[in-house]
Every structure is written in C-alpha cells, then in structure tokens.
Protein backbone atom coordinates (compact mmCIF):
# COMPACT_ATOMS: atom_id res chain seq x y z
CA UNK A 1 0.05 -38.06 -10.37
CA UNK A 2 0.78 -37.04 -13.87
CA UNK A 3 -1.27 -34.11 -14.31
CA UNK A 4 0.01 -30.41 -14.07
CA UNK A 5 0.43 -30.20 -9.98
CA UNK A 6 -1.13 -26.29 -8.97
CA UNK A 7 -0.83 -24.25 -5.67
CA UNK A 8 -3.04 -21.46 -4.88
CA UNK A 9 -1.91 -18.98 -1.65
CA UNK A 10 -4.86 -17.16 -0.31
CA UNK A 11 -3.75 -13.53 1.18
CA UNK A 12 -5.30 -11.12 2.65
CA UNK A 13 -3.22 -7.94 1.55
CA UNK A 14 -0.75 -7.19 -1.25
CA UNK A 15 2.75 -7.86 0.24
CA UNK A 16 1.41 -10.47 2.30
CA UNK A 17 2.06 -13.41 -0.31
CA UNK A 18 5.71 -11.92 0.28
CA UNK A 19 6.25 -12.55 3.62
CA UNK A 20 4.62 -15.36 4.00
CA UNK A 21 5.55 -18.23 1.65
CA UNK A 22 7.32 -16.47 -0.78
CA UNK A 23 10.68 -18.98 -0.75
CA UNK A 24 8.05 -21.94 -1.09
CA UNK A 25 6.62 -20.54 -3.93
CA UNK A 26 9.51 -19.65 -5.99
CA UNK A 27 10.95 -22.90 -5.34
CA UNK A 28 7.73 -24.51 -6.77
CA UNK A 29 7.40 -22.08 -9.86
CA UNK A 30 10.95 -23.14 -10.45
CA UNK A 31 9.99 -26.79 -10.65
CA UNK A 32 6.96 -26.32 -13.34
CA UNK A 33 4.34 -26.06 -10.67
CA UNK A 34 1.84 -23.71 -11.87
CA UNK A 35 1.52 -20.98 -8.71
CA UNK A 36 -1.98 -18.40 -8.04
CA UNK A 37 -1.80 -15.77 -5.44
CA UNK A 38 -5.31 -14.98 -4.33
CA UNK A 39 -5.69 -11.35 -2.82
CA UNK A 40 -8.86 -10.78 -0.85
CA UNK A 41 -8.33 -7.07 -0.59
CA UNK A 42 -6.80 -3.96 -2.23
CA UNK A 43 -4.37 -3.00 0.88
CA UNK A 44 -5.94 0.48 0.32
CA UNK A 45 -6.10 0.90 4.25
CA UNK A 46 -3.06 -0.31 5.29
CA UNK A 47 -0.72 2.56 6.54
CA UNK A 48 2.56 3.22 4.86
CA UNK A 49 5.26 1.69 6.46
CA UNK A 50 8.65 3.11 4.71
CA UNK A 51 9.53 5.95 6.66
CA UNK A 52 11.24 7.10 3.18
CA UNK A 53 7.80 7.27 1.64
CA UNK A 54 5.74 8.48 4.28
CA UNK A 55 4.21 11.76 3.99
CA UNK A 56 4.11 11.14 -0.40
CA UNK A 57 0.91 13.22 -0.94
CA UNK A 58 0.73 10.96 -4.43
CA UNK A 59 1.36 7.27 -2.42
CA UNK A 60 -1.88 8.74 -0.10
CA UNK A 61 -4.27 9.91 -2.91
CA UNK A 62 -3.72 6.99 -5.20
CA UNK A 63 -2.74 4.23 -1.94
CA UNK A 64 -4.82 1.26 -4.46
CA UNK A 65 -3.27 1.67 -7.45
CA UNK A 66 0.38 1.83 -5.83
CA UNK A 67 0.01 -0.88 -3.93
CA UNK A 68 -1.55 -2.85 -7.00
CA UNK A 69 1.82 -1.93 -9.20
CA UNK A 70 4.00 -3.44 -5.96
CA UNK A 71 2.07 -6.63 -6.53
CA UNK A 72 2.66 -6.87 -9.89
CA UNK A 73 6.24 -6.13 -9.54
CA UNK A 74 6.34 -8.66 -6.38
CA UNK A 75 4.11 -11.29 -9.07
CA UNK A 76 6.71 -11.18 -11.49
CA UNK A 77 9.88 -11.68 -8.77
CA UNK A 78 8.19 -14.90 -7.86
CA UNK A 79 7.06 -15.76 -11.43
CA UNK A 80 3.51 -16.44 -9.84
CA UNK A 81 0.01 -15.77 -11.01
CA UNK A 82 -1.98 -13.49 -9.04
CA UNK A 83 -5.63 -12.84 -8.81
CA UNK A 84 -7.90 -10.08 -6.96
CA UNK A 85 -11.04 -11.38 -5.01
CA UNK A 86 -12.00 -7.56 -4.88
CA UNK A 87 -12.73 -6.80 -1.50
CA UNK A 88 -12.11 -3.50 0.27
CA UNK A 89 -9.02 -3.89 3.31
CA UNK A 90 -11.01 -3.44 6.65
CA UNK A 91 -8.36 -1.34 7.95
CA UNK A 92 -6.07 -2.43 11.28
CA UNK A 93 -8.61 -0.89 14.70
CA UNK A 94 -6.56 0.49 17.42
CA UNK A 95 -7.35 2.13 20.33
CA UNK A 96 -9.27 1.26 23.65
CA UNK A 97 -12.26 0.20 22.93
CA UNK A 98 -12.01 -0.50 19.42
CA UNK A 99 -13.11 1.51 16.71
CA UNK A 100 -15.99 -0.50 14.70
CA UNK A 101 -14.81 -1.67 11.30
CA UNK A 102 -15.62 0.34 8.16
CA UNK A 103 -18.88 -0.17 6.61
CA UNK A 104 -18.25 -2.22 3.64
CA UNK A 105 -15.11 -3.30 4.21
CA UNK A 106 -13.82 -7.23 3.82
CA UNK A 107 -14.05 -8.26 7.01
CA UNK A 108 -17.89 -7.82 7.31
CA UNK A 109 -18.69 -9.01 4.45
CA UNK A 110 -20.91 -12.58 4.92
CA UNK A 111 -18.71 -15.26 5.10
CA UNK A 112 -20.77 -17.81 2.70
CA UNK A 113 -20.71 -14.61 0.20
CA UNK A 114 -17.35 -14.27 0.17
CA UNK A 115 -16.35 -17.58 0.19
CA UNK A 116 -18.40 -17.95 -2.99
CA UNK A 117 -15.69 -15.43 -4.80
CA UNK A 118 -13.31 -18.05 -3.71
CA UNK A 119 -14.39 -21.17 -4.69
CA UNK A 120 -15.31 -19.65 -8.30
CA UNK A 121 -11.61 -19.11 -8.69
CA UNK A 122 -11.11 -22.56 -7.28
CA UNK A 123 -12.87 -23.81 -9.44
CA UNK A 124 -11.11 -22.11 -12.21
CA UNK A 125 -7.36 -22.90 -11.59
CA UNK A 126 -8.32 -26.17 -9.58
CA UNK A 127 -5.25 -26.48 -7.11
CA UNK A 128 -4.16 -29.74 -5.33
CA UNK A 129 -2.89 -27.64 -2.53
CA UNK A 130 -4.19 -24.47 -0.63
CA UNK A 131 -2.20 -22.53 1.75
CA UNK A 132 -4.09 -19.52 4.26
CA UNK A 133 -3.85 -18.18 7.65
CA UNK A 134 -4.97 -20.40 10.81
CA UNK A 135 -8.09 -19.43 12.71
CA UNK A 136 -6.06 -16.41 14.39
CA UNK A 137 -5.22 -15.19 11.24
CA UNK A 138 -1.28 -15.14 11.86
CA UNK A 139 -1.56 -12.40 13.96
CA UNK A 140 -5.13 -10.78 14.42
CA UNK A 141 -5.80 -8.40 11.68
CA UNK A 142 -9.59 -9.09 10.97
CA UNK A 143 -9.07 -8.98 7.03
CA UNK A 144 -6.58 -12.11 8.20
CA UNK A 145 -9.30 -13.94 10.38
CA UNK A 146 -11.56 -13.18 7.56
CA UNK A 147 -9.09 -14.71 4.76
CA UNK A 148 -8.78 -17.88 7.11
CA UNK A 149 -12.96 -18.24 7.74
CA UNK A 150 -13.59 -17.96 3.67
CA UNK A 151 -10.16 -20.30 2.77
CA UNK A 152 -11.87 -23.14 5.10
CA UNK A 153 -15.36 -22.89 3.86
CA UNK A 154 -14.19 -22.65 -0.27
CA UNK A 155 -12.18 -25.31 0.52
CA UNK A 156 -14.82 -27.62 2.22
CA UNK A 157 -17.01 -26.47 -0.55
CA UNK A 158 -15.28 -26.14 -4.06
CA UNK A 159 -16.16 -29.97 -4.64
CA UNK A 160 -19.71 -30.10 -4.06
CA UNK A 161 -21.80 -29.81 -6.69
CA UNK A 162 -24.64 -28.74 -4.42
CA UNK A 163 -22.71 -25.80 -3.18
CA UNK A 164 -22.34 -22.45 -5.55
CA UNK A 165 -23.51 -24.42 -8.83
CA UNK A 166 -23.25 -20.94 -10.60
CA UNK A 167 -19.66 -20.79 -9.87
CA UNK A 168 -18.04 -23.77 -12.06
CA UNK A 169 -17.82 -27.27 -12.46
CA UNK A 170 -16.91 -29.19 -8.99
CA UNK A 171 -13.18 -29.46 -8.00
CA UNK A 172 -11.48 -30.98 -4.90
CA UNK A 173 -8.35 -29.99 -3.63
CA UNK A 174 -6.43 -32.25 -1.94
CA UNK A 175 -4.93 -30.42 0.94
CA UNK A 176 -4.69 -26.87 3.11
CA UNK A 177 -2.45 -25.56 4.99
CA UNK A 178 -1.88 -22.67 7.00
CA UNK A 179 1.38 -20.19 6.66
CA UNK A 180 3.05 -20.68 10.12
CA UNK A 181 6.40 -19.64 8.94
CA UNK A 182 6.28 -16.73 12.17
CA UNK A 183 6.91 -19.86 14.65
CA UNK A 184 8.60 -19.49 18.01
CA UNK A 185 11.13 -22.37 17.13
CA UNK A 186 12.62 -20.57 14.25
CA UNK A 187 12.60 -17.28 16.11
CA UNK A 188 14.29 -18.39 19.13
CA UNK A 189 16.50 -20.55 16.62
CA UNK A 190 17.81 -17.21 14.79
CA UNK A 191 18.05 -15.04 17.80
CA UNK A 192 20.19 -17.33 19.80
CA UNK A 193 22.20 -17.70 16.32
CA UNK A 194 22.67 -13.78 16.29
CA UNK A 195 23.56 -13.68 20.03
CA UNK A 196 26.21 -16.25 19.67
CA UNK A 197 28.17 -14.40 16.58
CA UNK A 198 28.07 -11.18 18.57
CA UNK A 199 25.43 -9.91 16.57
CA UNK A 200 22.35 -7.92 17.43
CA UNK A 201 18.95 -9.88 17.52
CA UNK A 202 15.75 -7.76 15.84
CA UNK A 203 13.66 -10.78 17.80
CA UNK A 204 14.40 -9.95 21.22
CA UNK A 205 10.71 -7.88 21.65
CA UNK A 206 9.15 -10.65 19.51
CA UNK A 207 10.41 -13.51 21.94
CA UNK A 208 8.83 -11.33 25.29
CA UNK A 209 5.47 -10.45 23.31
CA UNK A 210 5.53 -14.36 22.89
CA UNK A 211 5.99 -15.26 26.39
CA UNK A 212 3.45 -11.85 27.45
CA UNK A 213 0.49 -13.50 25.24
CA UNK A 214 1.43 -17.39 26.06
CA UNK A 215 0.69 -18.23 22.49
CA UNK A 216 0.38 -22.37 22.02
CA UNK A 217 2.60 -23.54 19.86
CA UNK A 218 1.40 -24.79 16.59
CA UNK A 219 2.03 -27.97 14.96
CA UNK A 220 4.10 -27.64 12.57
CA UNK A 221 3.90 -30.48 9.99
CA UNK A 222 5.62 -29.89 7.01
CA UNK A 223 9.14 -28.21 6.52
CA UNK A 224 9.97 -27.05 2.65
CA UNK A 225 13.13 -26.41 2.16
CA UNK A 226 13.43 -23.46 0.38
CA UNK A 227 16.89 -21.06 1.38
CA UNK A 228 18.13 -20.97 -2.32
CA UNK A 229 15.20 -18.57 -2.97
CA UNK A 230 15.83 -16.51 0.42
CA UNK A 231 16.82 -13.59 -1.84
CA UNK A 232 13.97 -13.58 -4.39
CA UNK A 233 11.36 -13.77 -1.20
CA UNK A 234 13.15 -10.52 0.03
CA UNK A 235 13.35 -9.07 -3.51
CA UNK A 236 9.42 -9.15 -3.91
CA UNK A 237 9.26 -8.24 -0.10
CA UNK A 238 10.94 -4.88 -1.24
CA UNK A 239 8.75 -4.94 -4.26
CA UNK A 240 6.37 -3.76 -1.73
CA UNK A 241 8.09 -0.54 -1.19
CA UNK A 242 5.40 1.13 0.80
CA UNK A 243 5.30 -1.48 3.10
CA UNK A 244 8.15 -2.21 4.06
CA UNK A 245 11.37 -0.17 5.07
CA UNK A 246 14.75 -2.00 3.64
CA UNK A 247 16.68 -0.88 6.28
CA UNK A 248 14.28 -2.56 8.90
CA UNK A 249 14.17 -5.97 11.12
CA UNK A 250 13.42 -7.91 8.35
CA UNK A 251 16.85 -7.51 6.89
CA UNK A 252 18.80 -7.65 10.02
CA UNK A 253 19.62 -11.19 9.84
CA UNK A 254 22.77 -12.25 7.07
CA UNK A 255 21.46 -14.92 4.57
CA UNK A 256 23.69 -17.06 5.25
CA UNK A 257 22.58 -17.52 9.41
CA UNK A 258 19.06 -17.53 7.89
CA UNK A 259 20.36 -20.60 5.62
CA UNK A 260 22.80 -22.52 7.98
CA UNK A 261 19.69 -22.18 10.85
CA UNK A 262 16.48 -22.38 9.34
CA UNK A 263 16.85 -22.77 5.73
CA UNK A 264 12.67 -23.95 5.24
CA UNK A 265 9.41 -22.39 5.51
CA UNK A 266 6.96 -24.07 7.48
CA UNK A 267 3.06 -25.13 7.32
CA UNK A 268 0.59 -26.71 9.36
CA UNK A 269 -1.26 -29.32 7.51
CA UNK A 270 -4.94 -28.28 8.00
CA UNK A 271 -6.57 -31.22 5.98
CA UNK A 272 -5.62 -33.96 3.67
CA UNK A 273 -7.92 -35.83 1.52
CA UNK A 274 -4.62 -37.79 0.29
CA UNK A 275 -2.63 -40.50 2.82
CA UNK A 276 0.28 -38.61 4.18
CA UNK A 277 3.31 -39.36 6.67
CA UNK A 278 4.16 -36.66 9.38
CA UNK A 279 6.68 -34.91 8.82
CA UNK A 280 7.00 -33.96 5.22
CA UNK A 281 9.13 -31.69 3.73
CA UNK A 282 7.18 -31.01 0.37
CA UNK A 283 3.75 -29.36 0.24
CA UNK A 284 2.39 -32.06 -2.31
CA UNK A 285 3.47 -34.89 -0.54
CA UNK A 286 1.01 -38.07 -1.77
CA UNK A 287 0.16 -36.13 -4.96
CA UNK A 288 3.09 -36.68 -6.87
C-alpha cells in the first residue's frame, strides 16, 4: 500500500487515549502515520482523581473546559489529532442498587444515532485501522460499553453506501481492534518482576480482583512494540492532571522493568478485511 496509512483510537473519556495506547500511537506518529483520537464524551462527570487538586472550587465549576485543555496538552505530547463526538460522560453509578444513569447522558443515547457521529468522522479521515474497547468495555464503565457498541456498528457501517448516506462518501477500514493492554499476562509478568528485585508490586490487589471475578483471558493477537515511547505515554498521562495523581500506582514500576519485561502494547484483532498471520507485532500488518 502506497497511500498515506491512518489510525483512528475511539475513547470514551479525555485521558483515556493516554492510558490506553498511547506508546502505540506515538510510535506510529513518529513513523508518518497520520493518528485521530476520537472522544465520545467531555469527561465532565468523571471525579477528580489527584488528591493535590481535589477540593479546587475552579477544577469543579469549570470540570469541561479543564479537562478539554489536558487533552490538548496530552494531543500535542503524542503529536496526534483529536476530535470530539460531543456526547455528555454518563457518569461512573455506584452504590447497591445502582443509581439510573443521567438523563441525556452518552450512554443512553441510541446506539444507531450515535454511531452515525462516528462513521461521519470515518468517513472524513478514512482510517485503515480502528482501535476501541471490547464488548466489556475494558472494565465496565457504561460510557466504555457504549464506545465499544457504536465503534462496532461505524465500523460495520462506514462502507455502505446504504447506511448514513448524509454522512460522506463510503469508506472501509480494514481492521479493529480492541485496547487490551490491562492483560493478566503482563500484570502477573511485572509483579513477579517487582517481587524478584525486592521491590514493592502496585498489582498485588489487581492480580486477587482478577482471580475474585474469574475474568477469561483474552486473545491477544498482536504485540507492538513500543517501550522507546514509555515516557511520552506517561508524559500525556500526567497531561491529564486531574486524573491522575503522579505519585500513584501507575508510576510505581522503573522504566526500565517496564522495558526489559513487557516492552509492547497489546490488541485483540476484532476483524480483518485484509489476510493476516497470527501473531503480528504491527497494527497494519497486510496494509503496508
């Protein structure tokens, strides 16, 4: 393929195109691939999560627009594009029985609606490759699940020229996959790393939630090697500043373990319209 190759990330939040996938898609910007992060929501009802900022009586009356400078900040890191479906963040229920979702809000919007915003902007940067959540959403936020249901049917439906004809001229991407860089492998991987250099493991409650909710495992297909850009991916992590505390788990692990152990981020290859060989280790594998 000679033409310009294209990834688009679907997300569901600002900050979450920096945790998951961010190494992949610096390492792709830095090779000329042209990169779009697609934000379904604004974040505006996602809690603040950097006990330094919590309390900020500005950060809480004006939540959207601070978390829309931390994406542009994070955009830039990564040297991405980025682009706003516009939906409102449904908000993370707690509590026993569960609260019902706010009226409005992304995740009950109707799913062939929403999808529609997606396959316009499809449409519009025409990717080869999509990347999104799997059915349980990564972990099971519904503006997640939501992002997942909408990635699936745009994806299905960006090339037919029966399906939203007001939203562009047909285009067919060639493959999805969903972000499973979270995987028990590369947990249990780092841990026993940590444990064996006398150091303290931030994944010993993830490991016994894993075994608690006997999550399969996931087949993980395709393994990009991406540690050189470890540091950017936590760069536009802290870009995020209300959402994530720098002296946290996330840090707790030395780059170099994180390179010497696991230095790729991993998918799950969804669906290829292209002949491919399992494993791979590049994200448009039979498209270049």
């Amino acid at each position: 393929m000679t033409e310009q190759l294209r990834l688009m990330a679907v997300h569901a939040h600002p900050d979450d195109e920096s945790s998951k996938g961010a190494a992949t898609m610096a390492k792709y910007v830095s090779e000329g691939v042209d990169v779009l992060v697609a934000t379904c929501t604004g974040g505006e009802r996602g809690s603040v999560l950097n006990p330094k900022l919590q309390g900020d009586p500005y950060i809480e009356e004006h939540i959207h627009e601070v978390r829309a400078r931390e994406m542009d900040e994070a955009r830039q890191i990564l040297g991405v594009k980025q682009a706003w479906l516009g939906y409102v963040d449904s908000g993370l229920p707690e509590g026993d029985p569960l609260p019902p979702l706010p009226e409005g809000c992304f995740a009950l919007q109707e799913i062939e609606v929403a999808a529609g915003t997606l396959v316009k902007l499809i449409r519009e940067f025409k990717p080869q490759v999509i990347t999104t959540y799997d059915e349980n959403g990564g972990y099971p936020h519904p503006d997640h699940i939501m992002t997942h249901k909408i990635s699936v049917v745009a994806f299905e439906a960006a090339g037919d020229p029966d399906r939203y004809p007001e939203a562009g001229e047909p285009w067919t991407p060639s493959k999805l996959y969903y972000n499973q860089g979270f995987n028990r492998p590369r947990t249990v991987a780092l841990h026993e790393a940590l444990l064996a250099r006398g150091l303290e493991s931030p994944y010993e409650e993830w490991l016994k939630r894993w075994e608690e909710f006997a999550r399969p495992e996931r087949n993980l297909t395709t393994h990009v090697p991406c540690a050189d850009f470890f540091e950017i991916r936590d760069k536009a992590l802290l870009a995020h500043a209300t959402q994530i505390d720098p002296d946290g788990g996330w840090f707790k692990v030395p780059m170099e373990i994180q390179r010497e152990v696991w230095p790729t981020e991993d998918y799950e290859l969804a669906t290829s319209r292209v002949d491919v060989s399992l494993p791979e280790d590049d994200l448009f594998a039979g498209l270049r």
